[in-house]
Protein backbone atom coordinates (compact mmCIF):
# COMPACT_ATOMS: atom_id res chain seq x y z
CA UNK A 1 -46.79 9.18 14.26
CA UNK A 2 -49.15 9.18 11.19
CA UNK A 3 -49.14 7.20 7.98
CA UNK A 4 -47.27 10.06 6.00
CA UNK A 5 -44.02 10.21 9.00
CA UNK A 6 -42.66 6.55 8.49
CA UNK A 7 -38.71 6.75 7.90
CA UNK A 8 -38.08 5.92 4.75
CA UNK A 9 -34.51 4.47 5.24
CA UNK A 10 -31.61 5.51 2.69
CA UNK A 11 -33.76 6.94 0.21
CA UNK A 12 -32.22 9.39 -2.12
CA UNK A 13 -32.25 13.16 -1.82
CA UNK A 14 -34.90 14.70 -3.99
CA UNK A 15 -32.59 17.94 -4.37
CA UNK A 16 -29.84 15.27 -5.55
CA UNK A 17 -29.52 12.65 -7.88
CA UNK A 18 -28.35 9.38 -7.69
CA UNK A 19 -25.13 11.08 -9.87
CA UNK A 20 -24.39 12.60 -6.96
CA UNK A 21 -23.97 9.71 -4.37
CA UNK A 22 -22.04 8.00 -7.91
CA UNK A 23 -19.99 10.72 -7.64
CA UNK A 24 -19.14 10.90 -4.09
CA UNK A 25 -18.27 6.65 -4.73
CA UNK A 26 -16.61 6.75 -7.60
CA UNK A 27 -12.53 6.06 -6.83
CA UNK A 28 -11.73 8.81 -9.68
CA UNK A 29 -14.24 11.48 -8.17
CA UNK A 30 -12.05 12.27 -4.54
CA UNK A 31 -8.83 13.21 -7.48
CA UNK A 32 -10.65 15.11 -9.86
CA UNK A 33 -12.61 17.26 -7.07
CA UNK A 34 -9.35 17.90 -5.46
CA UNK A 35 -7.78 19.06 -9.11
CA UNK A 36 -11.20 21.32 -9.18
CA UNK A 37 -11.28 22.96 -6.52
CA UNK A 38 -7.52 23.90 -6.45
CA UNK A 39 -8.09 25.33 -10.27
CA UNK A 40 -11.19 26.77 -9.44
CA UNK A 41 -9.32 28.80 -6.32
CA UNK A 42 -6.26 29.59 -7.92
CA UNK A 43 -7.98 31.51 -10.91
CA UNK A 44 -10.39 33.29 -9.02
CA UNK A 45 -7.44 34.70 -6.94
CA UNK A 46 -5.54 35.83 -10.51
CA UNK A 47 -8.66 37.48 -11.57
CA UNK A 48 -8.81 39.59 -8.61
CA UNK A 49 -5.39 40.47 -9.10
CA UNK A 50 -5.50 41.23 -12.64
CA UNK A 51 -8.73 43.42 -12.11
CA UNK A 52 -6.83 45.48 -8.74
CA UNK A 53 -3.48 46.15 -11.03
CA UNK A 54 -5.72 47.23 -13.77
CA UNK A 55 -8.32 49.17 -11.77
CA UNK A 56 -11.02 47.39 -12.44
CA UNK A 57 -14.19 47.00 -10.99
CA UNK A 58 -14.36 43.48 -9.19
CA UNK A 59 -16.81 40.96 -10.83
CA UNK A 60 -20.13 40.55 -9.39
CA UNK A 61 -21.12 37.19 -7.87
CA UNK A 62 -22.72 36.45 -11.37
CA UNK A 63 -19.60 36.67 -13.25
CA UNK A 64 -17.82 35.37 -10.71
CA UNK A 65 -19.91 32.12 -11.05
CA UNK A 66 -19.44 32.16 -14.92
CA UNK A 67 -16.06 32.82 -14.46
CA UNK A 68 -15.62 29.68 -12.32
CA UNK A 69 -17.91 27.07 -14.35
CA UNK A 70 -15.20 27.98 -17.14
CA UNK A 71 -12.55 27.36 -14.94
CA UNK A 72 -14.02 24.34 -13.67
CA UNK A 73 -14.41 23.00 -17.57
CA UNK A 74 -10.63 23.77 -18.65
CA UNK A 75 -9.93 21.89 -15.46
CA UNK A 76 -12.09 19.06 -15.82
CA UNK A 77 -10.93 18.62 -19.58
CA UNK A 78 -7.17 19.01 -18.30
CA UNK A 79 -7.79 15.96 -15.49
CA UNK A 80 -9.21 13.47 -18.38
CA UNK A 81 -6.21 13.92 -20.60
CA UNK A 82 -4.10 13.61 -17.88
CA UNK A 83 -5.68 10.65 -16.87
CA UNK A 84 -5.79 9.10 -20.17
CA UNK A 85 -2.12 9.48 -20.13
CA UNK A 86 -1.68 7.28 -17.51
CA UNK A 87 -3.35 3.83 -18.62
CA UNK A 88 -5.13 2.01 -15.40
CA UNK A 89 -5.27 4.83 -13.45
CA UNK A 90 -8.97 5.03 -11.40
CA UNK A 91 -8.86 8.50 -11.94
CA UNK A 92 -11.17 8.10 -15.14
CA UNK A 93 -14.59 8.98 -14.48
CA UNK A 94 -17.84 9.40 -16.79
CA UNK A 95 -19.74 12.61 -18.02
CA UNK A 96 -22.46 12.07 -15.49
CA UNK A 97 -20.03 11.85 -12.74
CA UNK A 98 -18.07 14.73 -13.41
CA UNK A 99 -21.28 16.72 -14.39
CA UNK A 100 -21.78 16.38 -10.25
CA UNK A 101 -18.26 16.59 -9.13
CA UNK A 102 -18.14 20.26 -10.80
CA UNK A 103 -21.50 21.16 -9.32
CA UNK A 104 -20.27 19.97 -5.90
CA UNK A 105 -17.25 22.35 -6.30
CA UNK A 106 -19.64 25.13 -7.42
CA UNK A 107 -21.52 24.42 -4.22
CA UNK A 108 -18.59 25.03 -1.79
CA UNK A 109 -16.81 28.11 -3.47
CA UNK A 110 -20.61 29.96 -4.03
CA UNK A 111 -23.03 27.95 -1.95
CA UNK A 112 -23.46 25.74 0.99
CA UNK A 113 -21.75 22.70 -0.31
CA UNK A 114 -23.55 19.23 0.04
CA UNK A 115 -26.13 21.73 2.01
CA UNK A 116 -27.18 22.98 -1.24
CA UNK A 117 -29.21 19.93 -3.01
CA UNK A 118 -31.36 19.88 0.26
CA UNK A 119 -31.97 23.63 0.81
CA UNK A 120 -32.59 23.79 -2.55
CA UNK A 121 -35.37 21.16 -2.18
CA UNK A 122 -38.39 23.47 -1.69
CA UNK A 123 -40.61 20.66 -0.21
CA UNK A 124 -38.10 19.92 2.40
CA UNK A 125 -39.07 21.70 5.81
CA UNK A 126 -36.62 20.33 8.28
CA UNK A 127 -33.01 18.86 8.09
CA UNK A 128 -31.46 17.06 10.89
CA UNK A 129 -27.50 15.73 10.35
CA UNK A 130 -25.78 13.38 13.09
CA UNK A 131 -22.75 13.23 11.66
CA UNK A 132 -21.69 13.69 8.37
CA UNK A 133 -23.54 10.78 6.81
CA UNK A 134 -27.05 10.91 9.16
CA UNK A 135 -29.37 13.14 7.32
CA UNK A 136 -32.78 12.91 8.21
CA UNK A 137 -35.49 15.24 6.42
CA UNK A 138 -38.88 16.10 6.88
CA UNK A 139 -41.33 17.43 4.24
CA UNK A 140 -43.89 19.82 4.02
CA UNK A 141 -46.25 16.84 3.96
CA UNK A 142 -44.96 15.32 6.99
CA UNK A 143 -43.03 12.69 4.99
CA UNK A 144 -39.42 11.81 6.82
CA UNK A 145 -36.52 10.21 5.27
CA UNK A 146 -32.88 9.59 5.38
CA UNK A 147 -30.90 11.02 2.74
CA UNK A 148 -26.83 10.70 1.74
CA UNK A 149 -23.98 12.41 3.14
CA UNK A 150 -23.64 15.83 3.26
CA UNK A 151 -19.88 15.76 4.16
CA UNK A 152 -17.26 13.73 3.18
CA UNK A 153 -15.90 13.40 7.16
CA UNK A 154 -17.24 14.88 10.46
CA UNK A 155 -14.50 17.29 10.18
CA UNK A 156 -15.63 18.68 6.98
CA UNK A 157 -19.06 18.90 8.31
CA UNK A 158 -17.66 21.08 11.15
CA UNK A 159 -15.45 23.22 8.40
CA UNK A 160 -18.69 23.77 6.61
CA UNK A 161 -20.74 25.02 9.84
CA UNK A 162 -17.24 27.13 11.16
CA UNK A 163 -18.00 28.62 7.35
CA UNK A 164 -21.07 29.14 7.53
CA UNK A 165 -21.08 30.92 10.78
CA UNK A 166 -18.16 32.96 9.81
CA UNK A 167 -20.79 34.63 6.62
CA UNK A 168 -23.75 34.80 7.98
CA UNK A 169 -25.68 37.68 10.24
CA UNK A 170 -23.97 41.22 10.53
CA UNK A 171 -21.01 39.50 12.48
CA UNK A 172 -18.80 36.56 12.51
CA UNK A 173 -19.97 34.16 14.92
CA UNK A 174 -17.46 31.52 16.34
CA UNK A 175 -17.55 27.60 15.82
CA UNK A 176 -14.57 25.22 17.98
CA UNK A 177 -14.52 23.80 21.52
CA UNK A 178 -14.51 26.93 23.45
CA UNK A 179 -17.58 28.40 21.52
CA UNK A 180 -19.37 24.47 20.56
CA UNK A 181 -23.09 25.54 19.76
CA UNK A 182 -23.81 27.92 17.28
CA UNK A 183 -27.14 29.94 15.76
CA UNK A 184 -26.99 31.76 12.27
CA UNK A 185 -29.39 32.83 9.61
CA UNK A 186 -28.29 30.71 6.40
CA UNK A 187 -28.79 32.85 2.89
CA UNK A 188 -31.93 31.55 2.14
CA UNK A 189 -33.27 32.40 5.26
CA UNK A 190 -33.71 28.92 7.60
CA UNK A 191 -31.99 29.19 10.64
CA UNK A 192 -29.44 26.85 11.54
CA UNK A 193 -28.15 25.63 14.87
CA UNK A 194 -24.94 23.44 15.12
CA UNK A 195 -22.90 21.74 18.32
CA UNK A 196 -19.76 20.20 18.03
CA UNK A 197 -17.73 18.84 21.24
CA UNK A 198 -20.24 17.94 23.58
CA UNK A 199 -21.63 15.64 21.28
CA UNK A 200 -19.88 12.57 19.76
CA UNK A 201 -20.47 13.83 16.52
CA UNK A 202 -21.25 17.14 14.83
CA UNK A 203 -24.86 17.97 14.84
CA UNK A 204 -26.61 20.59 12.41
CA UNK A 205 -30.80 21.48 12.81
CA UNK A 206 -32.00 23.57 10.12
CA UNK A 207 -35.27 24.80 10.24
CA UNK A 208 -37.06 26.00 6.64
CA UNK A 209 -39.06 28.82 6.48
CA UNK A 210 -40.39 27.82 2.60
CA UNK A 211 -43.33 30.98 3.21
CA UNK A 212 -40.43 34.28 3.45
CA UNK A 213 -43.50 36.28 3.23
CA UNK A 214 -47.07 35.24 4.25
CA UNK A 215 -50.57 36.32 4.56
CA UNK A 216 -52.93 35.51 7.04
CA UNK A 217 -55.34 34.65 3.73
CA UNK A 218 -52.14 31.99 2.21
CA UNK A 219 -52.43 30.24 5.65
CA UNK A 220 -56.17 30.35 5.65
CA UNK A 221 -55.13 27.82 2.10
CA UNK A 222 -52.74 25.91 3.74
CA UNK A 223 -55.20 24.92 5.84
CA UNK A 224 -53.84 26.42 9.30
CA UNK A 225 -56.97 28.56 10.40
CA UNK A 226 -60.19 28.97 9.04
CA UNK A 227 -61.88 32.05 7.40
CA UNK A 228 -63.61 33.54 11.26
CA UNK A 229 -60.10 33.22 12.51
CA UNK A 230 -58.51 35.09 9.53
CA UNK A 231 -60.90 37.42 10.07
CA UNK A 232 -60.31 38.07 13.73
CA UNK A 233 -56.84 37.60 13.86
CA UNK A 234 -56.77 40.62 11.38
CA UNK A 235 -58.59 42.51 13.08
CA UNK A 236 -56.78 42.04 16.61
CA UNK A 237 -53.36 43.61 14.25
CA UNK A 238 -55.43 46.68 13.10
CA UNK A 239 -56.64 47.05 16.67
CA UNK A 240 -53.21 47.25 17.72
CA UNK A 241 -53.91 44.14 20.60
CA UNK A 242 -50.30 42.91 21.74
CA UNK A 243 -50.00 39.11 20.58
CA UNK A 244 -48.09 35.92 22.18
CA UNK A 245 -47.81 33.26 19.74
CA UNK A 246 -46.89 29.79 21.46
CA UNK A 247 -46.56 26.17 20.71
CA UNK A 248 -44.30 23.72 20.16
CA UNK A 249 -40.93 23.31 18.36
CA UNK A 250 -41.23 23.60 14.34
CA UNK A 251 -44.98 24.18 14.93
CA UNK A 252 -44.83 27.56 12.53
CA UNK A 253 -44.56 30.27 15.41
CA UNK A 254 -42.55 32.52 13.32
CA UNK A 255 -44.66 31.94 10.54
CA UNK A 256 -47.94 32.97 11.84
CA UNK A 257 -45.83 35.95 13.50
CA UNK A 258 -45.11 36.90 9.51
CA UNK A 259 -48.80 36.42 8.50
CA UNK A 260 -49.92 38.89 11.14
CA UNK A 261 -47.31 41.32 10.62
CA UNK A 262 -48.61 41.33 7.47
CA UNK A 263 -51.62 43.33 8.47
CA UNK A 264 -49.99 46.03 10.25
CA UNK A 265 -49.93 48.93 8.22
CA UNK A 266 -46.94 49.99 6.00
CA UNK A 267 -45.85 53.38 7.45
CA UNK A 268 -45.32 51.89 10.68
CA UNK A 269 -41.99 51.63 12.58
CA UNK A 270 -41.28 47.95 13.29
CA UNK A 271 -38.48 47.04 15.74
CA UNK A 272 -37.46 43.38 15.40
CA UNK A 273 -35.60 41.29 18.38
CA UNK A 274 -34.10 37.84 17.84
CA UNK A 275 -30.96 35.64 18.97
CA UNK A 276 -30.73 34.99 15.41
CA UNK A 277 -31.74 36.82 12.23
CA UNK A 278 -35.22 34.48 11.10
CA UNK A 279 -38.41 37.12 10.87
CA UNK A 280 -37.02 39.04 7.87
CA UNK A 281 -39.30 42.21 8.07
CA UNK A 282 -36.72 44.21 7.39
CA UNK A 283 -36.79 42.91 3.41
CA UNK A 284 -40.47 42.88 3.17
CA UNK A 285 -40.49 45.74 0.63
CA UNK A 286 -44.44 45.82 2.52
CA UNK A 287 -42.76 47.25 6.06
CA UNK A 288 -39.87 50.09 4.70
CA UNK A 289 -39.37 51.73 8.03
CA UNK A 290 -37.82 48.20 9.85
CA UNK A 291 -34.56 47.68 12.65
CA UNK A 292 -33.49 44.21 13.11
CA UNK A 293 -31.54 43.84 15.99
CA UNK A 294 -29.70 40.46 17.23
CA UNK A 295 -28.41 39.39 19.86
CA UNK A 296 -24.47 39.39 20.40
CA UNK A 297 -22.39 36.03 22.49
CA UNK A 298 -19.63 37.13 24.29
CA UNK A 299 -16.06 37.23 22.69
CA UNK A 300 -12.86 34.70 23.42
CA UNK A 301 -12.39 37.28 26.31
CA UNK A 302 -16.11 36.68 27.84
CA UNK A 303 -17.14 40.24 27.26
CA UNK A 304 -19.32 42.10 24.50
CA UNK A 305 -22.42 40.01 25.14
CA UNK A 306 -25.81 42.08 24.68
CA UNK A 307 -28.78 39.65 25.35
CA UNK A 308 -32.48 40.21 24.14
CA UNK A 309 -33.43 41.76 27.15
CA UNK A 310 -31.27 44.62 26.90
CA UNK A 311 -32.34 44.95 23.07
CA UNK A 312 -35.40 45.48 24.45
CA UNK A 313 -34.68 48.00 26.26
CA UNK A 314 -33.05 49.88 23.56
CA UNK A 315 -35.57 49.81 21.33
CA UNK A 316 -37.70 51.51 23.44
CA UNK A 317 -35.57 54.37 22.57
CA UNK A 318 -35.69 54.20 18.64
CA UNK A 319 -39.44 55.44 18.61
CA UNK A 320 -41.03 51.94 17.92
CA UNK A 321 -44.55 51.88 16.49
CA UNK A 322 -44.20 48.16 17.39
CA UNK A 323 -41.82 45.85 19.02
CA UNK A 324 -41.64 42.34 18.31
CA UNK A 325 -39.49 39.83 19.81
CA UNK A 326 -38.90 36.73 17.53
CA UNK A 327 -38.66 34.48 20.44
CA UNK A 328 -39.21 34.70 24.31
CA UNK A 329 -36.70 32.12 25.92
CA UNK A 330 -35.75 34.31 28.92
CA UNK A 331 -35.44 37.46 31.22
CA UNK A 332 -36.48 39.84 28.20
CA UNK A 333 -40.16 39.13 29.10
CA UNK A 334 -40.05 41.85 31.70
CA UNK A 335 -39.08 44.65 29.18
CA UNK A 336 -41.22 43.26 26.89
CA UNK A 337 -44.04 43.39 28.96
CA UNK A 338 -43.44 47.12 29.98
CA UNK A 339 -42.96 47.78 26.14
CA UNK A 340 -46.19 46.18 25.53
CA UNK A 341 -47.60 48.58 29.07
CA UNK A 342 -46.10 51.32 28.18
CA UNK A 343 -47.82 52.48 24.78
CA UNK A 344 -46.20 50.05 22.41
CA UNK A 345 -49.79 48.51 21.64
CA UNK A 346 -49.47 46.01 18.78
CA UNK A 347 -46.49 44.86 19.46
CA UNK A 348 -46.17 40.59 19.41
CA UNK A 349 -43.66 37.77 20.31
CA UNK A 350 -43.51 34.00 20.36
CA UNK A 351 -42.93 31.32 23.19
CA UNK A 352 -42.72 27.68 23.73
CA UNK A 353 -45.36 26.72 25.72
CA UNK A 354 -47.84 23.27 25.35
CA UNK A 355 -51.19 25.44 25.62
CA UNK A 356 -52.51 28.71 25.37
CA UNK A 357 -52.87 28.54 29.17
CA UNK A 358 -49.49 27.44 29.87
CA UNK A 359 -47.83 30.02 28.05
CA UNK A 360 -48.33 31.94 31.23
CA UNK A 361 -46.71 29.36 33.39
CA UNK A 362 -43.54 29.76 30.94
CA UNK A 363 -43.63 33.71 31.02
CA UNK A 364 -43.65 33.31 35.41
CA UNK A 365 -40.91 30.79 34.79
CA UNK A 366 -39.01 33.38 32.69
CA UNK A 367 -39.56 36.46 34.64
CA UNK A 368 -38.33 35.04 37.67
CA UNK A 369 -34.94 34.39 35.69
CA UNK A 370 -34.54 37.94 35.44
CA UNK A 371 -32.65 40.44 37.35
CA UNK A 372 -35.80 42.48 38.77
CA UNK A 373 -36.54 38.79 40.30
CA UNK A 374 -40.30 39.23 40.09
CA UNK A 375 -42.41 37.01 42.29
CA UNK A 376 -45.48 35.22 40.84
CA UNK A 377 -47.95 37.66 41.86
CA UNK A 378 -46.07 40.95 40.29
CA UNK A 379 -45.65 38.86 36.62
CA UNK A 380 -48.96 37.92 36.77
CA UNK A 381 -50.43 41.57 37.02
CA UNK A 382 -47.50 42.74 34.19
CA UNK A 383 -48.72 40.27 32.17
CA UNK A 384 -51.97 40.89 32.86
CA UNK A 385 -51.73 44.13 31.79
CA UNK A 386 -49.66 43.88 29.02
CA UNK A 387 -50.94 40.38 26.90
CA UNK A 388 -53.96 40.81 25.60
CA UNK A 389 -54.07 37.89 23.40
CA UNK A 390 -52.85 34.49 23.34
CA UNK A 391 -52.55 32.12 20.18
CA UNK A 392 -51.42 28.45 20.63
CA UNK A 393 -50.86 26.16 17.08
CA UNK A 394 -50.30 22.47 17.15
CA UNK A 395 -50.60 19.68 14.97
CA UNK A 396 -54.25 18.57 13.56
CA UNK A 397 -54.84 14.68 14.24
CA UNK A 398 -53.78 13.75 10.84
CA UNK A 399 -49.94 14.58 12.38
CA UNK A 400 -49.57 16.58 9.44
CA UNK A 401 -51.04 20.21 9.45
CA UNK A 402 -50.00 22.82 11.96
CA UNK A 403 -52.92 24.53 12.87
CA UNK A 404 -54.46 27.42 15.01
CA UNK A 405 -56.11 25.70 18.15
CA UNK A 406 -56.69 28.17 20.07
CA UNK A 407 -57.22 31.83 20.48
CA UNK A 408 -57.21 33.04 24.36
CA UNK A 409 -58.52 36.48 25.61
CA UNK A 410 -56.77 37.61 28.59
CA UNK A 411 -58.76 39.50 31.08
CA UNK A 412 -56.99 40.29 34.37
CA UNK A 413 -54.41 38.54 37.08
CA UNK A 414 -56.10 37.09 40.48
CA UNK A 415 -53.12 36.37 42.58
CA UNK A 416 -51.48 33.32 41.26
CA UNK A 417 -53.49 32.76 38.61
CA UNK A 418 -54.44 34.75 35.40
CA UNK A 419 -58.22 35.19 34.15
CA UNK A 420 -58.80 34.43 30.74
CA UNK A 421 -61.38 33.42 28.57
CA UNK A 422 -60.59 30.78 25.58
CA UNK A 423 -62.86 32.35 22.85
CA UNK A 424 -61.65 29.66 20.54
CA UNK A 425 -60.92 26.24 21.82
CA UNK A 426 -59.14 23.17 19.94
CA UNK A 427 -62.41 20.78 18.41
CA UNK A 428 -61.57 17.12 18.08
CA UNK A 429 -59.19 17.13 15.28
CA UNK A 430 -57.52 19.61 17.14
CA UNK A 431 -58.52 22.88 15.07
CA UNK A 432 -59.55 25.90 16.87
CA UNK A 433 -63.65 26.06 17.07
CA UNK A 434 -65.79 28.95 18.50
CA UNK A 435 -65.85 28.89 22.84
CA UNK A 436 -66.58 31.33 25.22
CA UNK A 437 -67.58 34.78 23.59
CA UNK A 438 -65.16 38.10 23.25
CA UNK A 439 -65.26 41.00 26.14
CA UNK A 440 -67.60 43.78 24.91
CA UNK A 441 -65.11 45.93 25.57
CA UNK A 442 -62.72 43.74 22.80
CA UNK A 443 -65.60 42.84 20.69
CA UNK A 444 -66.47 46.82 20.19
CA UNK A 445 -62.81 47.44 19.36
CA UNK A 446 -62.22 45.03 16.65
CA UNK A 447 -65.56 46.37 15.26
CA UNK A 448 -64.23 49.84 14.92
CA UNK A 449 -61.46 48.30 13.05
CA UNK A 450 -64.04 46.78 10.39
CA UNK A 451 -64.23 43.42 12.13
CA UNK A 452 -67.89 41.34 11.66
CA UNK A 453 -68.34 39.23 14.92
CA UNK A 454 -71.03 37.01 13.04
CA UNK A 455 -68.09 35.28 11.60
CA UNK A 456 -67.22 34.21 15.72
CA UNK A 457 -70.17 32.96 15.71
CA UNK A 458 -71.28 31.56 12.11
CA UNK A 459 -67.39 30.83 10.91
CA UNK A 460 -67.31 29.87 7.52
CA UNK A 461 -65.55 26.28 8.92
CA UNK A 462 -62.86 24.31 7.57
């Protein structure tokens, strides 16, 4: 762990303030956000039904937000005078600490609650919660630290989450002990992933995607590849080359898989497969013609499930251009493959794997899962003759920057084993450096996409 990843123990949330853990201590806060939040509810509900007897339109989330913060200051002013009418009570509290009780309650009826300081927190990349009061961050510049509570009790935390889950996506995805993990797409994007029962406490990951939409040319800045590998990486889109991108968790998989959808050109049809809405490329106003499809669980009755594998498969039929599957984690490799095969050129997906080689242990690992129950010589020549390129990222040695390390050709399948050729190979800080040379046969193609191979060989550096 580097210099910038020591845990920096209690220290406050930069989306906060410290009026917000005042608020969440302060014996008159619990009273006065319980007075809020009942105001806040009961005169949204008569506006509705003052607007449906009168036929009026409903009021848009904007109004609906002004109409609350007014609420929430007749309320507030109502609590102190009936406080003050009570001499002793605790219930007093000062400006600063109502200022943050009312934006709490704003959070829960419009936002994501005590969610909402941190996701609002643009340098904040990951957020990890054990519990209601074990938040741990991590920042865009690998700094970690442990921030207040998010949730007044565990069982709050799980309300929140059961919320949550109930809002996000196209469908209503279930939260208790018979359903105890759970996967949505939060508003903003970052994908969440909560567990409740077979852990002692409530757990929430949330994963930040800060870059919505990316260029290859933005990560080139952020320091994750270098100008040749820009370059090529470009040109392997236009050349319509069908792309793996692997590495480890939080490495920026989906990320890259942005940047280099970011080349493919607009009028294409893009078909999109993930267990959980994260890519987005269906509200890139840069790809119009976009179908994001997502997975489906099973219902209380164990039926209804559609996996990613069958997806797949059905968007074979929707005249794809391009699919790309946001994550490989099972027996969908096999249709993905034969969509990749089968004149679906271009198309791209992510995978776990530790190297650019063993991404195709994990894909042999993965087919064999699957109901066709391919053995290791059959995946190899599918994947053989579907992958043609393989892109690992990992951390440089400063244990700060995600970088490209390496760029792998693949040429054909010899029995158990699959031929490829690293063309760029990690150096010693770990960033990818020129190795063995490009096919002519691959080298030619990216050419007649505009591609100069002198950058291979002379890269600008980084």
């Amino acid at each position: 762990m580097g210099p910038g990843s020591a845990l920096v123990a209690d220290a406050p949330a930069e989306g906060g303030s410290a009026g917000d853990d005042r608020a969440a201590t302060h014996p008159g806060a619990a009273g006065l956000r319980a007075a809020l939040r009942t105001a806040v509810s009961a005169g949204l509900a008569e506006r509705i039904r003052v607007d449906e007897q009168a036929s009026r339109p409903p009021l848009d989330h904007a109004g609906r937000r002004d109409l609350a913060r007014s609420l929430l200051t007749e309320a507030s002013d109502a609590y102190a005078a009936e406080q003050l009418a009570s001499p002793g009570a605790p219930g007093l509290v000062s400006h600063e600490v109502e200022s943050a009780v009312v934006a709490a309650v704003l959070d829960e009826v419009f936002g994501l609650a005590g969610l909402q300081p941190l996701l609002a927190d643009p340098e904040i990349e990951n957020i990890n919660i054990n519990g209601c009061d074990r938040v741990f961050v991590r920042y865009a510049d690998g700094r970690r630290a442990q921030l207040p509570p998010v949730a007044a009790s565990d069982e709050e935390l799980a309300d929140l989450v059961r919320s949550l889950a109930a809002r996000s996506g196209v469908e209503e995805r279930r939260f208790d002990r018979g359903a105890p993990g759970v996967s949505v797409e939060l508003p903003d994007g970052s994908r969440m992933f909560a567990v409740m029962a077979v852990t002692t406490r409530p757990s929430v990951a949330i994963r930040r995607h800060r870059h919505r939409q990316v260029t290859l040319a933005q990560l080139r800045q952020a320091g994750t590849l270098d100008r040749g590998v820009e370059s090529l990486l470009a040109a392997m889109v236009r050349a319509r080359l069908n792309i793996l991108v692997c590495g480890g968790t939080a490495i920026g998989k989906t990320t890259l898989l942005r940047a280099l959808a970011s080349q493919i050109p607009p009028p294409e049809r893009l078909i999109t497969i993930e267990d959980s809405f994260e890519l987005g490329l269906d509200r890139d106003p840069c790809h119009p013609d976009v179908v994001s499809l997502q997975s489906r669980e099973a219902n209380v009755e164990g039926v209804g499930a559609i996996s990613q594998a069958e997806l797949v498969r059905w968007a074979l039929r929707m005249s794809p251009d391009r699919v790309i599957v946001g994550e490989i984690r099972g027996p969908e490799v096999v249709p993905m493959c034969n969509a990749m095969s089968q004149g679906n050129d271009g198309s791209m997906a992510t995978l776990h794997a530790s190297s650019s080689a063993g991404a195709f242990i994990k894909l042999a690992s993965y087919a064999a899962q699957g109901a066709e129950r391919l053995p290791l010589e059959a995946t190899n020549l599918l994947v053989a003759s579907a992958v043609h390129i393989v892109i690992h990222l990992a951390e440089a040695g400063d244990d700060r920057t995600r970088v490209v390390s390496s760029i792998r050709e693949v040429i054909d399948a010899d029995g158990t084993q699959i031929v490829s050729n690293e063309v760029y190979r990690p150096d010693a800080t770990g960033r990818a450096v020129p190795g063995v040379p490009l096919r002519a046969h691959t080298a030619t193609r990216l050419i007649e996409t505009g591609f100069d191979p002198d950058l291979v060989t002379r890269p600008e550096g980084w």
